[in-house]
C-alpha atoms as a PDB file:
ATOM      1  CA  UNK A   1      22.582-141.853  48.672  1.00  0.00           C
ATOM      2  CA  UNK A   2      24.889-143.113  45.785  1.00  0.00           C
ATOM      3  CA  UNK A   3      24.278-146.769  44.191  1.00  0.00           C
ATOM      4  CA  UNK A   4      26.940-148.075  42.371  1.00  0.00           C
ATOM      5  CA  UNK A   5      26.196-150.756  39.721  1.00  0.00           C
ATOM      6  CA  UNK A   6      29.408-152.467  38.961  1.00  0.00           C
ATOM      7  CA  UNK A   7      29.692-154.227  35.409  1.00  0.00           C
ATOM      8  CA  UNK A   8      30.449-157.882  35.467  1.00  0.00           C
ATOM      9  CA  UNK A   9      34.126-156.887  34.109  1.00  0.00           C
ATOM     10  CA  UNK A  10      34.616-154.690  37.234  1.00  0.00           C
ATOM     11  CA  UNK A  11      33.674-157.510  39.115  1.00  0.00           C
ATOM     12  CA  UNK A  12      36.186-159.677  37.922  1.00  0.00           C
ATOM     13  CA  UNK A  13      38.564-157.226  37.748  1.00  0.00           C
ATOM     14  CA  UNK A  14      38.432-156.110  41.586  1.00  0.00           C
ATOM     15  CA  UNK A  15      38.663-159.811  42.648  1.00  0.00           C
ATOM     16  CA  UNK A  16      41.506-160.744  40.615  1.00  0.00           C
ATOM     17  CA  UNK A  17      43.060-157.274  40.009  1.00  0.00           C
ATOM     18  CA  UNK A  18      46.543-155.800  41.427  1.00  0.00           C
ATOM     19  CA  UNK A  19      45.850-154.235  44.972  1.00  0.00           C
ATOM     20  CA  UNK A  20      45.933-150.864  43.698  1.00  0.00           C
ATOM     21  CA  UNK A  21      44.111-151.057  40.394  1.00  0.00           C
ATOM     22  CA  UNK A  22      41.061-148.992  40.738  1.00  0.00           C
ATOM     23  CA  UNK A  23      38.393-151.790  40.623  1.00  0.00           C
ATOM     24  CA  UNK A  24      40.274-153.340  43.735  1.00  0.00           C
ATOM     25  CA  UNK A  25      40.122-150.432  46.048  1.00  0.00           C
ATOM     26  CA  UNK A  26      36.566-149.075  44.524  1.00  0.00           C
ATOM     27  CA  UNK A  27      34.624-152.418  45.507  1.00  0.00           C
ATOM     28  CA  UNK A  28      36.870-152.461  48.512  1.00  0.00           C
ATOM     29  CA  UNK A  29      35.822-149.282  49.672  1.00  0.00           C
ATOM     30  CA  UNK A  30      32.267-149.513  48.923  1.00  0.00           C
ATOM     31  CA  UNK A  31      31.855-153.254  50.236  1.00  0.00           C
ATOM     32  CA  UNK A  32      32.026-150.897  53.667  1.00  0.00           C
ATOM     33  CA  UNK A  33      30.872-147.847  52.693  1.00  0.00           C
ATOM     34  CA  UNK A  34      27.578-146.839  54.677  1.00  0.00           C
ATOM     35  CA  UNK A  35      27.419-143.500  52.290  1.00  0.00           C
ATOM     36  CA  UNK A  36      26.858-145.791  49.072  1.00  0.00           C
ATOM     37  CA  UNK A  37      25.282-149.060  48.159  1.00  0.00           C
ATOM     38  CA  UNK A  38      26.784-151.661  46.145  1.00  0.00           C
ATOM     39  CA  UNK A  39      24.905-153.694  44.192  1.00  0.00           C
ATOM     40  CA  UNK A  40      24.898-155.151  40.636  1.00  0.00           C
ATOM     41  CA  UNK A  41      22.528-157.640  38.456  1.00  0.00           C
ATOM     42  CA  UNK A  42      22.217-161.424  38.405  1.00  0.00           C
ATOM     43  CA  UNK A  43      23.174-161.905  35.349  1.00  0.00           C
ATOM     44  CA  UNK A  44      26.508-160.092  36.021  1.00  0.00           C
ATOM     45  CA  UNK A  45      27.078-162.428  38.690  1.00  0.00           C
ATOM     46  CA  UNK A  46      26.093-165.404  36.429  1.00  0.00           C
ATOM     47  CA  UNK A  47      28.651-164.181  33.638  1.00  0.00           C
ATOM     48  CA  UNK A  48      31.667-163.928  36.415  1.00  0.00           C
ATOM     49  CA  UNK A  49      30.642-167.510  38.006  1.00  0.00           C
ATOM     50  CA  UNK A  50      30.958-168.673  34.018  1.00  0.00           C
ATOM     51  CA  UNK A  51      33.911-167.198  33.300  1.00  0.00           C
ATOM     52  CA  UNK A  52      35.878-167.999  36.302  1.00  0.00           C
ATOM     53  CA  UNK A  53      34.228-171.948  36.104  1.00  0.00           C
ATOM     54  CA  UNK A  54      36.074-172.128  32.494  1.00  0.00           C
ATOM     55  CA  UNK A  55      39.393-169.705  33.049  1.00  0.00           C
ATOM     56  CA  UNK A  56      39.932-169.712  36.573  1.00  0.00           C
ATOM     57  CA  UNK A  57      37.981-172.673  38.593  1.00  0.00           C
ATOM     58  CA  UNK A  58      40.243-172.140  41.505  1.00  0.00           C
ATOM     59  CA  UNK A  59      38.980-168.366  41.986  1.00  0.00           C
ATOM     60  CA  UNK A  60      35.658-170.138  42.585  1.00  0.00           C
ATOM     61  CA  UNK A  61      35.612-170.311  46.153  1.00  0.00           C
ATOM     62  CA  UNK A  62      36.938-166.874  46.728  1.00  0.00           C
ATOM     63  CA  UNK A  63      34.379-165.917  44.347  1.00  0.00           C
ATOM     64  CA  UNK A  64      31.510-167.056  46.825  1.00  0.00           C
ATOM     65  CA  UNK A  65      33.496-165.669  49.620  1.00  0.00           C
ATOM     66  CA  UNK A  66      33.702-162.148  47.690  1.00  0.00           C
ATOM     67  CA  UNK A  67      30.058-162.105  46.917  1.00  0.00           C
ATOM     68  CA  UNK A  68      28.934-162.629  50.787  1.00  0.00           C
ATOM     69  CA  UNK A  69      31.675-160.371  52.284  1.00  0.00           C
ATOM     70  CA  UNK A  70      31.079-157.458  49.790  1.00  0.00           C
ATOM     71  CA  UNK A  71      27.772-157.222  51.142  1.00  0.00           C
ATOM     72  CA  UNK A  72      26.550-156.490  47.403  1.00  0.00           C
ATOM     73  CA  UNK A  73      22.635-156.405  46.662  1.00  0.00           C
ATOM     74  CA  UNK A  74      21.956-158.790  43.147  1.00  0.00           C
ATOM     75  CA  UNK A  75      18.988-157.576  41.638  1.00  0.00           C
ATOM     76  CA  UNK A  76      17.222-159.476  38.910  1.00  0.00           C
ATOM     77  CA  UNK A  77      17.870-158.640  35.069  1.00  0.00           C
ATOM     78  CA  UNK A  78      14.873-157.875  33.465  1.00  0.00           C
ATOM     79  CA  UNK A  79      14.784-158.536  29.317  1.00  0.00           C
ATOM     80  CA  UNK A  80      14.020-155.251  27.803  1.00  0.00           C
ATOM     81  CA  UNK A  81      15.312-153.193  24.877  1.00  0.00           C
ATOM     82  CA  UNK A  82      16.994-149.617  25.949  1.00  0.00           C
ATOM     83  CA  UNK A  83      17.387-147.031  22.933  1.00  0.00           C
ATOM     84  CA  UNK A  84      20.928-146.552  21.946  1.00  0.00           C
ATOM     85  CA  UNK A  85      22.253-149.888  24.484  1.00  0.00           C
ATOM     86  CA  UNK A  86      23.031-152.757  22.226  1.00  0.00           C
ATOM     87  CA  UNK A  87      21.243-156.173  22.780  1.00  0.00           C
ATOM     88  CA  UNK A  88      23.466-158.032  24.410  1.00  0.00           C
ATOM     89  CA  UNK A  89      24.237-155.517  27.572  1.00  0.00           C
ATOM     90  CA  UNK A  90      20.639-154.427  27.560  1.00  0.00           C
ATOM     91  CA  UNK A  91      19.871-156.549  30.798  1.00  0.00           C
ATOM     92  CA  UNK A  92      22.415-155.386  32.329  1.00  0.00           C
ATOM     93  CA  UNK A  93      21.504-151.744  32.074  1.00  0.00           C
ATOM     94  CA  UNK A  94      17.972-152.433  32.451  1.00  0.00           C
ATOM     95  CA  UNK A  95      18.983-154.133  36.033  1.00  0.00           C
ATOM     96  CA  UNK A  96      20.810-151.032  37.016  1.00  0.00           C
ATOM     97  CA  UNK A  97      17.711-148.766  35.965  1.00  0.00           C
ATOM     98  CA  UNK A  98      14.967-150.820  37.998  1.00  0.00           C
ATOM     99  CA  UNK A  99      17.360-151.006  40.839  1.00  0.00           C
ATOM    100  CA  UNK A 100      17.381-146.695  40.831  1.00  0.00           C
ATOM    101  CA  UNK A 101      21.344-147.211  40.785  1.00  0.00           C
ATOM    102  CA  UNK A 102      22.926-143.649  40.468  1.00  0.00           C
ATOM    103  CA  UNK A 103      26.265-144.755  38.790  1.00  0.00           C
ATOM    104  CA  UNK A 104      27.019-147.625  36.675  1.00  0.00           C
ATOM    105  CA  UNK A 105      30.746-149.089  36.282  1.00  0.00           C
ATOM    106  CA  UNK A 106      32.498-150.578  33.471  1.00  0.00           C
ATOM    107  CA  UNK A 107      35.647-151.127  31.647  1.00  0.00           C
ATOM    108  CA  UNK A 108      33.921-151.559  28.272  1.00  0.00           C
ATOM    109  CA  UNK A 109      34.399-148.605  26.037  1.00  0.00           C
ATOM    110  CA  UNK A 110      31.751-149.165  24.027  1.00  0.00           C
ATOM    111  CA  UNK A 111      28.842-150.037  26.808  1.00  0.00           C
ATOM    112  CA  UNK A 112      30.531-146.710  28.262  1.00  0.00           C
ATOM    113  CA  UNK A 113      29.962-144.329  25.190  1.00  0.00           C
ATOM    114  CA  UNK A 114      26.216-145.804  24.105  1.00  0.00           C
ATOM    115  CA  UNK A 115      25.146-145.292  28.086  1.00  0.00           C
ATOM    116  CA  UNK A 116      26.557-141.685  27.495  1.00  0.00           C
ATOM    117  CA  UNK A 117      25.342-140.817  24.213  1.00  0.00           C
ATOM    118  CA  UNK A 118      21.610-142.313  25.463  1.00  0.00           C
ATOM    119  CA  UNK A 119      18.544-140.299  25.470  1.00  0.00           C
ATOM    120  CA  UNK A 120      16.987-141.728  27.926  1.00  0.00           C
ATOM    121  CA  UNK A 121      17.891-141.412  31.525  1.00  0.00           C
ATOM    122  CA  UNK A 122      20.414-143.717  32.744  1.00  0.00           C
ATOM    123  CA  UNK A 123      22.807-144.016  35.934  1.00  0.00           C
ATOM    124  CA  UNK A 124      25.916-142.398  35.217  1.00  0.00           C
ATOM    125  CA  UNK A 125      28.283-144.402  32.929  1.00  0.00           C
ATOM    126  CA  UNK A 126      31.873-144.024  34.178  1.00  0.00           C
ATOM    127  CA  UNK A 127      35.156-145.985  34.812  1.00  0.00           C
ATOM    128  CA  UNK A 128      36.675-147.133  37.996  1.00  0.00           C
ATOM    129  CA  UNK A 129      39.051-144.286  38.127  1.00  0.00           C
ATOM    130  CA  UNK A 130      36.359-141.601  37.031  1.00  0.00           C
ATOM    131  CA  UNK A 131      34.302-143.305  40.119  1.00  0.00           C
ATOM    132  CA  UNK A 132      36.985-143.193  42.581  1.00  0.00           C
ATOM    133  CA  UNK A 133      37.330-139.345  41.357  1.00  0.00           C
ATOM    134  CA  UNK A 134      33.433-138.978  41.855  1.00  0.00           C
ATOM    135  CA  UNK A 135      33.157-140.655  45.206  1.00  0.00           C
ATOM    136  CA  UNK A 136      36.700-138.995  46.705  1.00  0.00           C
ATOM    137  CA  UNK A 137      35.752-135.239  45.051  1.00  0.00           C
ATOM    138  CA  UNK A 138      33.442-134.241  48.188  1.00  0.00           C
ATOM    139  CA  UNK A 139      36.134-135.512  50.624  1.00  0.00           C
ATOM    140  CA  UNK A 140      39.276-133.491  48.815  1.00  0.00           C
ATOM    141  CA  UNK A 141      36.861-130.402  48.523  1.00  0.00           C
ATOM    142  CA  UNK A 142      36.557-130.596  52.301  1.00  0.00           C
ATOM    143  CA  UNK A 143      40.001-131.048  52.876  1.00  0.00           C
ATOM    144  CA  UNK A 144      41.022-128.214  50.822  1.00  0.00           C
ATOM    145  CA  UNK A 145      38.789-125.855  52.796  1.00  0.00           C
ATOM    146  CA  UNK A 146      39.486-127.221  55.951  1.00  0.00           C
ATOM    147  CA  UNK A 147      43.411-126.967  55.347  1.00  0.00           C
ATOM    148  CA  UNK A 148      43.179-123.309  53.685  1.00  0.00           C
ATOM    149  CA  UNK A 149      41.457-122.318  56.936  1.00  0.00           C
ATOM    150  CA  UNK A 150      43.951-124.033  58.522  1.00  0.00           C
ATOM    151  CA  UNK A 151      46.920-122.030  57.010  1.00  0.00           C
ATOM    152  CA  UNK A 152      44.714-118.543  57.337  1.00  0.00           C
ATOM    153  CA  UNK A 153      45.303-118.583  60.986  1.00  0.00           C
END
């Protein structure tokens, strides 16, 4: 089963986002998946609730509403150093290793290429898009078969 790890940025980004953006329909789509979990670390959650309480305090409530709806697991964020991660997103990381999550999913550039470059075994560090293109790949694959077969007869 897939576990997707979404990065406090994503977060923000799928509640607030265009319809379309990627982070939208991602979160969307895995909030009621039953192939793949959702689920992401406290202190992601506590670094959207303090972001929207001093940019946005009317997203609040939608903010709680989001959280239940999604259906996403919060797992705590345990404090310990990961080669190659830098200090401040090592909780983070570390939350998405204890939880076993198989793909973690951020805008940041930078949290991307350290999880990448890592030696040590991580989730999968991608973007919304390149998740969307992970999660959908199976599903066109199929299609393409099933359609070629199609067109053989």
């Amino acid at each position: 089963m897939i576990t997707v790890f979404p990065d406090s940025n994503i977060l923000v980004s799928a509640l607030i986002g265009s319809a379309r953006s990627a982070p939208v329909v991602l979160v969307d789509w895995l909030a009621g998946s039953r192939a793949a979990t959702l689920i992401t670390g406290r202190c992601c959650i506590q670094e959207v609730e303090k972001n929207f309480a001093r940019k946005l305090p009317q997203a609040q409530p939608l903010w709680q509403q989001f959280v239940i709806a999604s259906g996403i697991r919060i797992v705590p964020c345990p404090r310990r150093s990961i080669a190659g991660i830098d200090a401040k997103d090592t909780a983070i990381v570390a939350a998405a290793v204890s939880a076993a999550a198989t793909h973690f999913v951020t805008g940041d550039k930078r949290l991307l290429a350290e999880m990448r470059a890592a030696k040590s075994k991580l989730p999968q560090a991608l973007t919304p898009r390149e998740m969307l293109e992970t999660l959908l790949a199976p599903s066109a694959r199929w299609w393409k078969s099933r359609s070629a077969r199609r067109h053989a007869l």
